[in-house]
PDB file of N, CA and C in Angstrom:
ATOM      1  N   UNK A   1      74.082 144.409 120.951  1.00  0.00           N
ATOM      2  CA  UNK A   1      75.243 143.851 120.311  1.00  0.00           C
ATOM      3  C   UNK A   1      75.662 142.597 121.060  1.00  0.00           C
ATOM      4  N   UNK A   2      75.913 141.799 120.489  1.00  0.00           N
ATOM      5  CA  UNK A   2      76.559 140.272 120.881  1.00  0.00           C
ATOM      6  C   UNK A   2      78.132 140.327 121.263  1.00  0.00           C
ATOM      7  N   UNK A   3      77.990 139.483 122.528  1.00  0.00           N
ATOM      8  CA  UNK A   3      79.453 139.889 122.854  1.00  0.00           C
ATOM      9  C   UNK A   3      80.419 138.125 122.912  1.00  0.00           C
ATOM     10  N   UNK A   4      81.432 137.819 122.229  1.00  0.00           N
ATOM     11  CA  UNK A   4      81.337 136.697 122.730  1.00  0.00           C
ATOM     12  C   UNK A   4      82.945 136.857 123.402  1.00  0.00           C
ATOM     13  N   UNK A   5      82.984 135.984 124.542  1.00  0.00           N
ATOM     14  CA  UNK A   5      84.504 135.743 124.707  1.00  0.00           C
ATOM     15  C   UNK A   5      84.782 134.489 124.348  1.00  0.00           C
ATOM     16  N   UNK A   6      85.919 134.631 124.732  1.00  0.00           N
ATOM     17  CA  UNK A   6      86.960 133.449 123.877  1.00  0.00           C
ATOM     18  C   UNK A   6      86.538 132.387 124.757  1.00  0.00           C
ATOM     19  N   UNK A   7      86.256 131.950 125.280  1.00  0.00           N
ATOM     20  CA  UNK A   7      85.629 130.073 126.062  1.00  0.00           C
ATOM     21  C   UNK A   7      84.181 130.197 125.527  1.00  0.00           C
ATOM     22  N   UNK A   8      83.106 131.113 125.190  1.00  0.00           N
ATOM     23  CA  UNK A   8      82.015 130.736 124.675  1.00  0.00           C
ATOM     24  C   UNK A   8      82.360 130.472 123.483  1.00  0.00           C
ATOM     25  N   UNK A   9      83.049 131.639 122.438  1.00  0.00           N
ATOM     26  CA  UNK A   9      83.728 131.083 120.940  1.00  0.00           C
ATOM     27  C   UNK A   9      84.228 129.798 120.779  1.00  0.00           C
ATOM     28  N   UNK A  10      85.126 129.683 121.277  1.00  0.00           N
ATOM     29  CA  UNK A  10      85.638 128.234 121.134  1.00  0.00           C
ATOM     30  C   UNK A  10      84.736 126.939 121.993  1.00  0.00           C
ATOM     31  N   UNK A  11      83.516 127.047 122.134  1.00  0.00           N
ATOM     32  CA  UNK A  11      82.317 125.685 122.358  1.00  0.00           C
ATOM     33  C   UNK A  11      81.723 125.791 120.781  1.00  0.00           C
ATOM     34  N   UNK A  12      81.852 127.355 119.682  1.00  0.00           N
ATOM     35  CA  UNK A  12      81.354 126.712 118.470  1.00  0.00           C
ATOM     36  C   UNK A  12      81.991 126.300 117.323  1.00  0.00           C
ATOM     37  N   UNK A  13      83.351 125.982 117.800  1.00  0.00           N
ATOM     38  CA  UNK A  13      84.277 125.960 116.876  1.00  0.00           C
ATOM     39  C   UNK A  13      84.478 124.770 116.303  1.00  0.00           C
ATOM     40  N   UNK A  14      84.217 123.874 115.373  1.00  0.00           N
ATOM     41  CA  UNK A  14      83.916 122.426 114.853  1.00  0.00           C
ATOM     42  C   UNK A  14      85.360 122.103 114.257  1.00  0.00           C
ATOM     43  N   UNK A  15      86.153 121.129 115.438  1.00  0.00           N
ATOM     44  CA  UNK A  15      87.540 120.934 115.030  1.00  0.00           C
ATOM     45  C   UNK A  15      87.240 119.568 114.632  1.00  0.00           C
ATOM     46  N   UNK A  16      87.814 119.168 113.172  1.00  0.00           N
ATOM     47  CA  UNK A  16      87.474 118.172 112.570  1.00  0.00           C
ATOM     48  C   UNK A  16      88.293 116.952 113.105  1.00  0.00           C
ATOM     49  N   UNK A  17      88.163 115.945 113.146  1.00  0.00           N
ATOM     50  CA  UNK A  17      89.076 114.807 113.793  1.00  0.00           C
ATOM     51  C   UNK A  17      88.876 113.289 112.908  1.00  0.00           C
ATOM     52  N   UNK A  18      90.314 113.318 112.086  1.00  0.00           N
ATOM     53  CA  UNK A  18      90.656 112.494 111.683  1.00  0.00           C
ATOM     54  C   UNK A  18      90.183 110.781 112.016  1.00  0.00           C
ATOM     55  N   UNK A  19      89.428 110.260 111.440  1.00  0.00           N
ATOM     56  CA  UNK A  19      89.229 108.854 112.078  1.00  0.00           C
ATOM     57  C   UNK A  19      89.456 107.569 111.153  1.00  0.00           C
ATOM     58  N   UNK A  20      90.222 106.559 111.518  1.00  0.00           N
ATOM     59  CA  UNK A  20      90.873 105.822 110.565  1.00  0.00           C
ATOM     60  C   UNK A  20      89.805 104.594 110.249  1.00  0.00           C
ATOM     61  N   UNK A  21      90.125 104.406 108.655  1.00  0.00           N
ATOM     62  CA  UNK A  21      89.973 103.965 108.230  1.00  0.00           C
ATOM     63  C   UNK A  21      89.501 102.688 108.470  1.00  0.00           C
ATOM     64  N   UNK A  22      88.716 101.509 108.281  1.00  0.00           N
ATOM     65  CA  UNK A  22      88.754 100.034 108.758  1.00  0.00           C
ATOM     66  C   UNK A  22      88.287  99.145 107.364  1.00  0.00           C
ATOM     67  N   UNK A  23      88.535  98.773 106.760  1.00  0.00           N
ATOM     68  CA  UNK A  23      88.908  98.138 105.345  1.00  0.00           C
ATOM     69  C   UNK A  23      88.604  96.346 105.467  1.00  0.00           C
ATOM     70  N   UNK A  24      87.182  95.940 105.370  1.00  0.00           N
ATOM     71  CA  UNK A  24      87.773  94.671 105.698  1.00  0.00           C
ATOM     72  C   UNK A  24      88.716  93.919 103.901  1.00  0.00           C
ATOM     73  N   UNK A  25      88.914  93.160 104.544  1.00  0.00           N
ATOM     74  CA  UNK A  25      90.091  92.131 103.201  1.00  0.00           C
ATOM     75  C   UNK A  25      90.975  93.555 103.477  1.00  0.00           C
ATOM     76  N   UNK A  26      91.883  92.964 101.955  1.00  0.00           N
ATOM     77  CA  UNK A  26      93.353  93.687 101.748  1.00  0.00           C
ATOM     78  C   UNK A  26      93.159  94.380 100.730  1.00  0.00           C
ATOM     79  N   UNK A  27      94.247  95.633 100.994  1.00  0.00           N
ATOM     80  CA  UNK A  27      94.266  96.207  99.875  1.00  0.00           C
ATOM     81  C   UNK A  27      94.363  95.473  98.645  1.00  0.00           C
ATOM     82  N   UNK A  28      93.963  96.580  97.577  1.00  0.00           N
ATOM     83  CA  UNK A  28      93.516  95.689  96.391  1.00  0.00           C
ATOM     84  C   UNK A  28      94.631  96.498  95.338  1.00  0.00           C
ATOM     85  N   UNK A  29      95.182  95.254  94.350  1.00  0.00           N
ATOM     86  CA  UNK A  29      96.158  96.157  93.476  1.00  0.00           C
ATOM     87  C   UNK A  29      95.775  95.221  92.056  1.00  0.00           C
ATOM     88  N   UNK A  30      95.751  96.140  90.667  1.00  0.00           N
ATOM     89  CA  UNK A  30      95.051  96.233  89.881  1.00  0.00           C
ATOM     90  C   UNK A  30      96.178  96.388  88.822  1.00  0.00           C
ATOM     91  N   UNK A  31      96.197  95.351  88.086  1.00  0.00           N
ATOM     92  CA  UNK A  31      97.380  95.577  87.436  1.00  0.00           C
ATOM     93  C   UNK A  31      96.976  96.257  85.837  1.00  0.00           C
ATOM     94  N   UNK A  32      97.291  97.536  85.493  1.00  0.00           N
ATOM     95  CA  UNK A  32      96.902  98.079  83.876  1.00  0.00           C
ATOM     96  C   UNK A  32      98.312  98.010  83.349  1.00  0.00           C
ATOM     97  N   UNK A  33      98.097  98.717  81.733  1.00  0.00           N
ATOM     98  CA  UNK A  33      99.400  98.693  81.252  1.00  0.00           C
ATOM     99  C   UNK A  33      99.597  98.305  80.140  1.00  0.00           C
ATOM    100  N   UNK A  34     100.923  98.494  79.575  1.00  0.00           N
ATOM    101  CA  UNK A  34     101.952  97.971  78.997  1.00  0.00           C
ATOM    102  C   UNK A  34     103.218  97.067  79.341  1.00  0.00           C
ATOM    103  N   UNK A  35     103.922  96.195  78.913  1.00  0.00           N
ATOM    104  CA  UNK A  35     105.149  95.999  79.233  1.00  0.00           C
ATOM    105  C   UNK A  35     106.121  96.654  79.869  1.00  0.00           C
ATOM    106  N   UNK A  36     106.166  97.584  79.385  1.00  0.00           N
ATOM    107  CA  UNK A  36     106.949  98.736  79.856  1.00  0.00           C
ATOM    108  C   UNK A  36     106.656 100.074  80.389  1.00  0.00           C
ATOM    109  N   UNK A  37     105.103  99.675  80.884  1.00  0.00           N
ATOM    110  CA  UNK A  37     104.324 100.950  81.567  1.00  0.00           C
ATOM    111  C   UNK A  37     103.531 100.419  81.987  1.00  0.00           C
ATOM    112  N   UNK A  38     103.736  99.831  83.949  1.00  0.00           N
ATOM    113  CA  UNK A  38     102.700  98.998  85.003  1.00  0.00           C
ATOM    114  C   UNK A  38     102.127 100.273  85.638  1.00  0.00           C
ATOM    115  N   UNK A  39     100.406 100.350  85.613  1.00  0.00           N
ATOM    116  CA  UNK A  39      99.748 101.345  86.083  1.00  0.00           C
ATOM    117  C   UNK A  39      99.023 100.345  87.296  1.00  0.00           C
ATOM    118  N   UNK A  40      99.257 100.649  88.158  1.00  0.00           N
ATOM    119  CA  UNK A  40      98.567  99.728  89.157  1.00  0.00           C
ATOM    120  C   UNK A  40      97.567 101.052  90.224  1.00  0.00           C
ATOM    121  N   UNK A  41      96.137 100.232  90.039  1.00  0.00           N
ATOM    122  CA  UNK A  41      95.114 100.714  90.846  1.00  0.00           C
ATOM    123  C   UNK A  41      95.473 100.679  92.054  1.00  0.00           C
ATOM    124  N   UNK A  42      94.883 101.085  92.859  1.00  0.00           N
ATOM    125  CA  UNK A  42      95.152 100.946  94.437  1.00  0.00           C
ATOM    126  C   UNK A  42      93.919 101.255  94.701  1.00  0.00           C
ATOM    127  N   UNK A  43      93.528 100.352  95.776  1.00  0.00           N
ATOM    128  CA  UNK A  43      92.040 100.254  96.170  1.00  0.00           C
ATOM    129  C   UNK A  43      92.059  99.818  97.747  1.00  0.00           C
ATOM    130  N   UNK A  44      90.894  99.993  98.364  1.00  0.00           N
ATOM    131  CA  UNK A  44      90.658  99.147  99.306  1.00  0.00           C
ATOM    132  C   UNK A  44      91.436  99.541 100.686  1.00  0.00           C
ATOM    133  N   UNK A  45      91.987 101.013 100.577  1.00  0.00           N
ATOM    134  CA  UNK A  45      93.072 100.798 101.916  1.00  0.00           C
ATOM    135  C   UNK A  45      92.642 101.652 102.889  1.00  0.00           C
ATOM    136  N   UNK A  46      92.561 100.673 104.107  1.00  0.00           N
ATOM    137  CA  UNK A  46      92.298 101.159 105.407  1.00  0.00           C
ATOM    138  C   UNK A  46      93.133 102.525 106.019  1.00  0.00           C
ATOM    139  N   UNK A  47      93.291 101.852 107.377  1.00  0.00           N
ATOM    140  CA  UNK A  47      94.380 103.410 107.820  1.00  0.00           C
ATOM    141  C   UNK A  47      93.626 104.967 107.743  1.00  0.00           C
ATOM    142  N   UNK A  48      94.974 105.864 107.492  1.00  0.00           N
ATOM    143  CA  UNK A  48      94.578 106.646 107.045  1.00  0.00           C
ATOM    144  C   UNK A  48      93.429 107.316 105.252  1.00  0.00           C
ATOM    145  N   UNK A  49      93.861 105.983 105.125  1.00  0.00           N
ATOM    146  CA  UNK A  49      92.779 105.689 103.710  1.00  0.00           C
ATOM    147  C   UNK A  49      93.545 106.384 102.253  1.00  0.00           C
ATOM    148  N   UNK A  50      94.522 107.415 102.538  1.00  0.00           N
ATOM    149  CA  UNK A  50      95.122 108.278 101.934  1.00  0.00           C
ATOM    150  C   UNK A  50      96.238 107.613 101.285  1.00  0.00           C
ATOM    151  N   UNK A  51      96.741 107.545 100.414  1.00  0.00           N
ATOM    152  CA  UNK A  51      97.962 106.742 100.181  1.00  0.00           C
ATOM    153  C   UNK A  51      98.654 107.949  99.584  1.00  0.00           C
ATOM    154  N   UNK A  52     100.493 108.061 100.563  1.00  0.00           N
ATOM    155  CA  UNK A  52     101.083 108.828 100.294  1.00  0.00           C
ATOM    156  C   UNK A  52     102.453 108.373  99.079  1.00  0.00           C
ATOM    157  N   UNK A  53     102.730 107.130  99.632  1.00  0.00           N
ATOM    158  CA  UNK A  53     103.584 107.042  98.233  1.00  0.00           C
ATOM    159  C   UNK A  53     103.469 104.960  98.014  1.00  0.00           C
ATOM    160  N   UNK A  54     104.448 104.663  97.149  1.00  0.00           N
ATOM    161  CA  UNK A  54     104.233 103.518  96.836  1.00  0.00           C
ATOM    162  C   UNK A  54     105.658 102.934  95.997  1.00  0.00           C
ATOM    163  N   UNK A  55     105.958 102.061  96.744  1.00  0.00           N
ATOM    164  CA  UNK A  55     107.383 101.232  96.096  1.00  0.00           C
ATOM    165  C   UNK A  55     106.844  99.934  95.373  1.00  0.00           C
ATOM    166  N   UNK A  56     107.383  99.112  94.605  1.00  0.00           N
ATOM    167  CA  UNK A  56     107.255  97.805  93.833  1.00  0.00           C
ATOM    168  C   UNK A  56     108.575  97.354  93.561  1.00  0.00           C
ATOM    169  N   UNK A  57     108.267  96.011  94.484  1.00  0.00           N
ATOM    170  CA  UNK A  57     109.519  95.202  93.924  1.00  0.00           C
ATOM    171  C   UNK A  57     109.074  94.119  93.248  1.00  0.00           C
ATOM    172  N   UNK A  58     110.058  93.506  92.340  1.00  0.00           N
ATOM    173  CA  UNK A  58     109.577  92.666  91.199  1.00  0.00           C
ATOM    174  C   UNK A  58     110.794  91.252  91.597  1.00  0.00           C
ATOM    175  N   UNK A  59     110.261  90.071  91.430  1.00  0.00           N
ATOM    176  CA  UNK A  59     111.048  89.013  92.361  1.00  0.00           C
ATOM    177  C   UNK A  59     112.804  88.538  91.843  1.00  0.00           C
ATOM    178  N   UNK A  60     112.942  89.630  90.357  1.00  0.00           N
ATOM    179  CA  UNK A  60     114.048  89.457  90.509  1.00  0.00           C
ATOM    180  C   UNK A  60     114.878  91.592  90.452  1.00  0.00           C
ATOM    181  N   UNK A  61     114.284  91.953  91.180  1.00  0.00           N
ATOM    182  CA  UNK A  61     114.841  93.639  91.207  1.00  0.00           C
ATOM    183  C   UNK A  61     114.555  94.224  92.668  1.00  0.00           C
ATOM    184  N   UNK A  62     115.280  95.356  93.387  1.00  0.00           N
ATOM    185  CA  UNK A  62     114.817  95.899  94.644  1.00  0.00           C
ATOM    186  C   UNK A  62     113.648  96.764  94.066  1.00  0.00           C
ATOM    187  N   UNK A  63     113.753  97.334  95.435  1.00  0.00           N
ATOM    188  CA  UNK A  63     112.714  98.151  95.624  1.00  0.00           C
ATOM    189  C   UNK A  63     113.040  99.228  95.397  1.00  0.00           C
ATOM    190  N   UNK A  64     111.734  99.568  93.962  1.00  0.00           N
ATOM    191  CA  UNK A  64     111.606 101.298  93.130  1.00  0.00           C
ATOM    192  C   UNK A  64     110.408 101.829  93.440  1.00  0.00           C
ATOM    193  N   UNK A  65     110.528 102.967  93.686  1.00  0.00           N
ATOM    194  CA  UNK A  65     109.466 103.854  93.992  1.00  0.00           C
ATOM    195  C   UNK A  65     108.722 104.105  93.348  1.00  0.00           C
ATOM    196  N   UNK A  66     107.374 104.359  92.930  1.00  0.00           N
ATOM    197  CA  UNK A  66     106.459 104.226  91.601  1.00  0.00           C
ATOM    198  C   UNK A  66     106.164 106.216  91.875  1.00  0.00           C
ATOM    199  N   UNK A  67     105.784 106.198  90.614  1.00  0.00           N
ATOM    200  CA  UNK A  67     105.298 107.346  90.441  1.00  0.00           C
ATOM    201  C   UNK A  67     103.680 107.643  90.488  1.00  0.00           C
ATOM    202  N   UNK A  68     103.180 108.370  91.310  1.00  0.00           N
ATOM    203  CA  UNK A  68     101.986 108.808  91.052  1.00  0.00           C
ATOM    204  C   UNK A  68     101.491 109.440  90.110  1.00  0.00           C
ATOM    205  N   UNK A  69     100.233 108.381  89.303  1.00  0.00           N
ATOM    206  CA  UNK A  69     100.346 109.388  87.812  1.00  0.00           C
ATOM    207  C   UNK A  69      98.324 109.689  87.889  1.00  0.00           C
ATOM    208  N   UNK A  70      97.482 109.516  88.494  1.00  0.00           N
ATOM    209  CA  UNK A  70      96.366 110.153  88.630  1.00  0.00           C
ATOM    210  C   UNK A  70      95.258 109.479  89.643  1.00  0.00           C
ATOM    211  N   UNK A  71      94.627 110.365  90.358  1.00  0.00           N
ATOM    212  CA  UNK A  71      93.769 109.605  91.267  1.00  0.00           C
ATOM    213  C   UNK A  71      94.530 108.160  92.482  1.00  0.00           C
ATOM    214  N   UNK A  72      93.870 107.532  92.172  1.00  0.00           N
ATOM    215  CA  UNK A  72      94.765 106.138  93.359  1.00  0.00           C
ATOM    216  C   UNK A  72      95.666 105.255  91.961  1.00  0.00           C
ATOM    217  N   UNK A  73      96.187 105.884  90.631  1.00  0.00           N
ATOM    218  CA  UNK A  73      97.385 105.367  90.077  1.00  0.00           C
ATOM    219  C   UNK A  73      98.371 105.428  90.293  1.00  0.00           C
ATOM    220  N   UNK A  74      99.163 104.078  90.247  1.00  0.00           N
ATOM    221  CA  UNK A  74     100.628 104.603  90.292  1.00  0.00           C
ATOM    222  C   UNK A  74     101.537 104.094  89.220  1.00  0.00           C
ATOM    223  N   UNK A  75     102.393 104.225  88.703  1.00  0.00           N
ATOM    224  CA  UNK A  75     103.141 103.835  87.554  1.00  0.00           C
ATOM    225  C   UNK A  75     104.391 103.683  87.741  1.00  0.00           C
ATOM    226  N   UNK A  76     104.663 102.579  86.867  1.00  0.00           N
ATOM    227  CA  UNK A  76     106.105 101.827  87.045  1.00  0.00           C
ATOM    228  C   UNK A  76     106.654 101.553  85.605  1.00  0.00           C
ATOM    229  N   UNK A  77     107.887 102.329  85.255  1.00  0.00           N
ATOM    230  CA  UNK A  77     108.252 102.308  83.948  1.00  0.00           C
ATOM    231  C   UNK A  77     109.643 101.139  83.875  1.00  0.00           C
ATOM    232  N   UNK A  78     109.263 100.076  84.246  1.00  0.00           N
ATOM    233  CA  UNK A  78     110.332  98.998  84.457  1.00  0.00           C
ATOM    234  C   UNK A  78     109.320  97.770  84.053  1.00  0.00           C
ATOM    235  N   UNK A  79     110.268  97.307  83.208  1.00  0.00           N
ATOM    236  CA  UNK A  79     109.587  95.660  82.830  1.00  0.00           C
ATOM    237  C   UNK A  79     109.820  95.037  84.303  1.00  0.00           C
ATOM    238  N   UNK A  80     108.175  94.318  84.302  1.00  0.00           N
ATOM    239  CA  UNK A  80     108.100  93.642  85.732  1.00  0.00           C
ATOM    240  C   UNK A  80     107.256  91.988  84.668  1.00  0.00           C
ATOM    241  N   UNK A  81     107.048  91.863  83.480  1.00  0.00           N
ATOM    242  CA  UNK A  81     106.396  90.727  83.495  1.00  0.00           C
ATOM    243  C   UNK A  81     107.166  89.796  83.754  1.00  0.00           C
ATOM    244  N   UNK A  82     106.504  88.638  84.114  1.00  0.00           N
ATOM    245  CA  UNK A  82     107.296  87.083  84.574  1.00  0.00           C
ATOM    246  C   UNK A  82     107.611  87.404  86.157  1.00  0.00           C
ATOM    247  N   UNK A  83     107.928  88.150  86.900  1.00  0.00           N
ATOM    248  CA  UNK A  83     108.515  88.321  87.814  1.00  0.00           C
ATOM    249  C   UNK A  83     106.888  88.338  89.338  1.00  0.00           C
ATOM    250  N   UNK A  84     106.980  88.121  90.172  1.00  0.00           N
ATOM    251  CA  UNK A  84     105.991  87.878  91.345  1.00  0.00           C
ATOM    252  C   UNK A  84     106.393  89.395  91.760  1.00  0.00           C
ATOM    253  N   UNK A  85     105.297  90.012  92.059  1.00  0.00           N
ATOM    254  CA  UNK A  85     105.651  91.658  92.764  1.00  0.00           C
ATOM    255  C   UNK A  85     105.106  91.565  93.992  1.00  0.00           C
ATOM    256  N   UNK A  86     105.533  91.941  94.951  1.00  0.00           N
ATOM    257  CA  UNK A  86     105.800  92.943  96.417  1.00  0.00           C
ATOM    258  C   UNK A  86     105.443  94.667  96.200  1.00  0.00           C
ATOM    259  N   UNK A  87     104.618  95.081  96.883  1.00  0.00           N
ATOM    260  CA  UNK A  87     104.601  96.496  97.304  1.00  0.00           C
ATOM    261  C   UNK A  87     104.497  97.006  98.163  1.00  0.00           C
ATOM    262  N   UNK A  88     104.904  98.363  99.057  1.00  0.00           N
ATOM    263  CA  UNK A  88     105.147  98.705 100.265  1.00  0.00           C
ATOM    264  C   UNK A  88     103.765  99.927  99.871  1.00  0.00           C
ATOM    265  N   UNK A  89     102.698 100.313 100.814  1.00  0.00           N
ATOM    266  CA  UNK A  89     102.167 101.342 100.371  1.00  0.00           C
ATOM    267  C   UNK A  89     102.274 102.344 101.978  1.00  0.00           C
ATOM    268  N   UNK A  90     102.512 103.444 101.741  1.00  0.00           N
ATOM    269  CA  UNK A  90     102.472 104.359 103.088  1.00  0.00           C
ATOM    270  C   UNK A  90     101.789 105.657 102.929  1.00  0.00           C
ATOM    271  N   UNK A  91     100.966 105.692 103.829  1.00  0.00           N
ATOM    272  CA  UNK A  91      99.642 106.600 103.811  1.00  0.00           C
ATOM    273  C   UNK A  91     100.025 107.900 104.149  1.00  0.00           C
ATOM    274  N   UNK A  92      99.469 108.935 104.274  1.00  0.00           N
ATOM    275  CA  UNK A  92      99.481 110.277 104.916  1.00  0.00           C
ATOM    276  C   UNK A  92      99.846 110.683 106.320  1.00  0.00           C
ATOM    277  N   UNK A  93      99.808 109.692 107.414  1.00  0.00           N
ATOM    278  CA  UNK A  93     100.212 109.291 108.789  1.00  0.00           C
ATOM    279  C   UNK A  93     101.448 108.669 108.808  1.00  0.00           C
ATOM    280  N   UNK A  94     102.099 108.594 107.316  1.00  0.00           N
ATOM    281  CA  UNK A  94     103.207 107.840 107.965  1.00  0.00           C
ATOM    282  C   UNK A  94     103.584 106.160 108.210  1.00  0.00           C
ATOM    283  N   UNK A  95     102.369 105.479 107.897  1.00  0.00           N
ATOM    284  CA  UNK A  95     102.251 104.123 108.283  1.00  0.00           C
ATOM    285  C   UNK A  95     102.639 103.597 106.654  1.00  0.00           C
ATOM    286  N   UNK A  96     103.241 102.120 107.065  1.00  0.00           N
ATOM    287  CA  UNK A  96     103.673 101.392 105.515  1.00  0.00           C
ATOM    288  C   UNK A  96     103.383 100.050 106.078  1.00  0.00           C
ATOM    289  N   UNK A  97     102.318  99.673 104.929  1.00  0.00           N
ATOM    290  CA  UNK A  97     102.352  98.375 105.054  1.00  0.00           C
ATOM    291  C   UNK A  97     102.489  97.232 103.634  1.00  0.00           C
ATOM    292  N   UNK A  98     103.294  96.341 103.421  1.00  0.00           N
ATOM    293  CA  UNK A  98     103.934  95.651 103.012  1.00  0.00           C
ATOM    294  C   UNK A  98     103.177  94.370 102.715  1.00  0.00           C
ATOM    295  N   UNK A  99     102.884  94.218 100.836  1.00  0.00           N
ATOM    296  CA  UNK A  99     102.369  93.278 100.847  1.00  0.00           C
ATOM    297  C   UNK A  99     103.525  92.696 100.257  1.00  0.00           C
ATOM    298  N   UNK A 100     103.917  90.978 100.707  1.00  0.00           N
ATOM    299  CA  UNK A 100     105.037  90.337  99.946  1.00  0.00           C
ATOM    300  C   UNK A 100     104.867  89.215  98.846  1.00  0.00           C
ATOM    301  N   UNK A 101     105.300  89.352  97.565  1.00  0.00           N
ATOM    302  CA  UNK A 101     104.760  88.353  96.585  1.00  0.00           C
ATOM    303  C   UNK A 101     103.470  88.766  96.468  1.00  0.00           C
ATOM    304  N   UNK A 102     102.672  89.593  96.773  1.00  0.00           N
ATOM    305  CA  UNK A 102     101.265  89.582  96.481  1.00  0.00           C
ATOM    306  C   UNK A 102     100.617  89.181  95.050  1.00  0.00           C
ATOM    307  N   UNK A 103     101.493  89.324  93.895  1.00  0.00           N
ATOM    308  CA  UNK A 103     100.952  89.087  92.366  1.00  0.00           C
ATOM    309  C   UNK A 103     101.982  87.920  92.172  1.00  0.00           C
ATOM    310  N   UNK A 104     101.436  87.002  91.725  1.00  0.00           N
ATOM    311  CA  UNK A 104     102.541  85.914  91.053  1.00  0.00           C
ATOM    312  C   UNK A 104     103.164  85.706  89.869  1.00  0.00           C
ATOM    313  N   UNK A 105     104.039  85.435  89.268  1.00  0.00           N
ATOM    314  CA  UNK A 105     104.845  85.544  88.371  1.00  0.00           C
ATOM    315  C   UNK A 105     103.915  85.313  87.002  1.00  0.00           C
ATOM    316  N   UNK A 106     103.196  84.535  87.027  1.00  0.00           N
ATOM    317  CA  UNK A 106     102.038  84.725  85.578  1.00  0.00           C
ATOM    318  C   UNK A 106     100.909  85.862  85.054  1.00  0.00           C
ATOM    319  N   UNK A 107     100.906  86.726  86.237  1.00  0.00           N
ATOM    320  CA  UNK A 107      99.966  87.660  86.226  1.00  0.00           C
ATOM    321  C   UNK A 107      99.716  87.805  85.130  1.00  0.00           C
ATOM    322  N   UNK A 108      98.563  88.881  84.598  1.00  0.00           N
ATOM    323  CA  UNK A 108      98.640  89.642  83.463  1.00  0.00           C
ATOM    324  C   UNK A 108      97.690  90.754  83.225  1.00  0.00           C
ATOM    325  N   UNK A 109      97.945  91.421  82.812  1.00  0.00           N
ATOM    326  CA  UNK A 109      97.321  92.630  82.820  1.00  0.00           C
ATOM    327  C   UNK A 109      95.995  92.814  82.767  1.00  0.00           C
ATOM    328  N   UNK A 110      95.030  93.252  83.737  1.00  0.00           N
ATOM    329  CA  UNK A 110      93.809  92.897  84.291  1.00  0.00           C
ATOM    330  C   UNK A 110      93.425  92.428  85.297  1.00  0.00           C
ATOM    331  N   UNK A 111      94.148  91.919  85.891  1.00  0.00           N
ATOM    332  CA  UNK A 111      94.044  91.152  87.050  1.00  0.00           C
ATOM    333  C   UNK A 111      94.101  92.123  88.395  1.00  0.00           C
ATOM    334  N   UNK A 112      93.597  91.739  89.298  1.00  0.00           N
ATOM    335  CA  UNK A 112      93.739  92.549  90.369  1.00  0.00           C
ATOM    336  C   UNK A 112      93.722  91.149  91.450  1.00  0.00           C
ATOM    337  N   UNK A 113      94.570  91.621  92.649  1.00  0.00           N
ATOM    338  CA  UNK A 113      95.036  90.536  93.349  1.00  0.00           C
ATOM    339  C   UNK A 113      95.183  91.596  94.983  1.00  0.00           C
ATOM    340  N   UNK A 114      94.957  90.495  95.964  1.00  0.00           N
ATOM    341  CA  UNK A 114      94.613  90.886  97.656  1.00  0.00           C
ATOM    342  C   UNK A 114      95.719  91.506  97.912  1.00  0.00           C
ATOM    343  N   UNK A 115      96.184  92.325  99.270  1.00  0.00           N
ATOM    344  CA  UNK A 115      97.442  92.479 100.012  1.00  0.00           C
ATOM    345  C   UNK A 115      97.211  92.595 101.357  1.00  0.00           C
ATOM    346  N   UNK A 116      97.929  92.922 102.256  1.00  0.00           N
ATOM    347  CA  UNK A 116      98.073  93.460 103.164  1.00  0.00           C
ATOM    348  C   UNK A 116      96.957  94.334 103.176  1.00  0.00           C
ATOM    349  N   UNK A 117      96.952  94.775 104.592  1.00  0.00           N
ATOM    350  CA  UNK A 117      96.040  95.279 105.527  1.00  0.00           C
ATOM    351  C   UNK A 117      96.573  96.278 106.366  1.00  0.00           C
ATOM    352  N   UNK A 118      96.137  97.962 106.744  1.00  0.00           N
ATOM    353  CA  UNK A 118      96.574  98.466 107.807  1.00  0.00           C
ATOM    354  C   UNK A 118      94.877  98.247 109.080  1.00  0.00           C
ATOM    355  N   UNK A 119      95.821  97.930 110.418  1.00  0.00           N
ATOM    356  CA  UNK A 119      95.254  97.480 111.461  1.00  0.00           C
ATOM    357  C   UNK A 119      95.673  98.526 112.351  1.00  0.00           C
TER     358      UNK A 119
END
């Protein structure tokens, strides 16, 4: 019979360890939609790689929290056309990083445009 104690057990114990992300360019945001329903992709993000939530500000409104609606979507039920958008994205660790003006006021639906970077 096999006997193990606890310091031989724990040399086979495979503790997994988190390792971050390295992303070169910026996150990538993807504008889908309607007028009145902005589905924006999210791509490209370093860090923890995980994206836990996501705000959008639009250059004439603060900052609203988008809803997660599938996979790396997020959705924004606020007219944002004409307006240059900003988004804050913060991962699973806790980290937020802040792209400002990243889309410019002509955008249009299809377009996908650079941001910020977690380092």
């Amino acid at each position: 019979m096999l006997s193990f104690c606890m310091p031989s057990f724990l040399r086979f114990v495979y503790m997994p360890k988190q390792v971050p992300c390295v992303r070169r360019g910026g996150i990538r945001f993807q504008m889908n939609g309607h007028p009145y329903f902005n589905l924006v992709l999210i791509t490209n993000v370093g860090g923890a790689g995980d994206v836990h939530a996501v705000a959008i500000k639009g250059s004439r409104t603060g900052w609203q929290q988008m809803k997660h609606n599938w996979g790396q979507n997020w959705q924004s039920d606020t007219y944002l056309n004409g307006q240059s958008l900003s988004f804050k994205v913060t991962t699973s660790d806790g980290r937020t990083v802040v792209s400002d003006n990243v889309v410019p006021a002509n955008w249009s639906f299809g377009q996908t445009f650079g941001g910020s970077q977690f380092h």
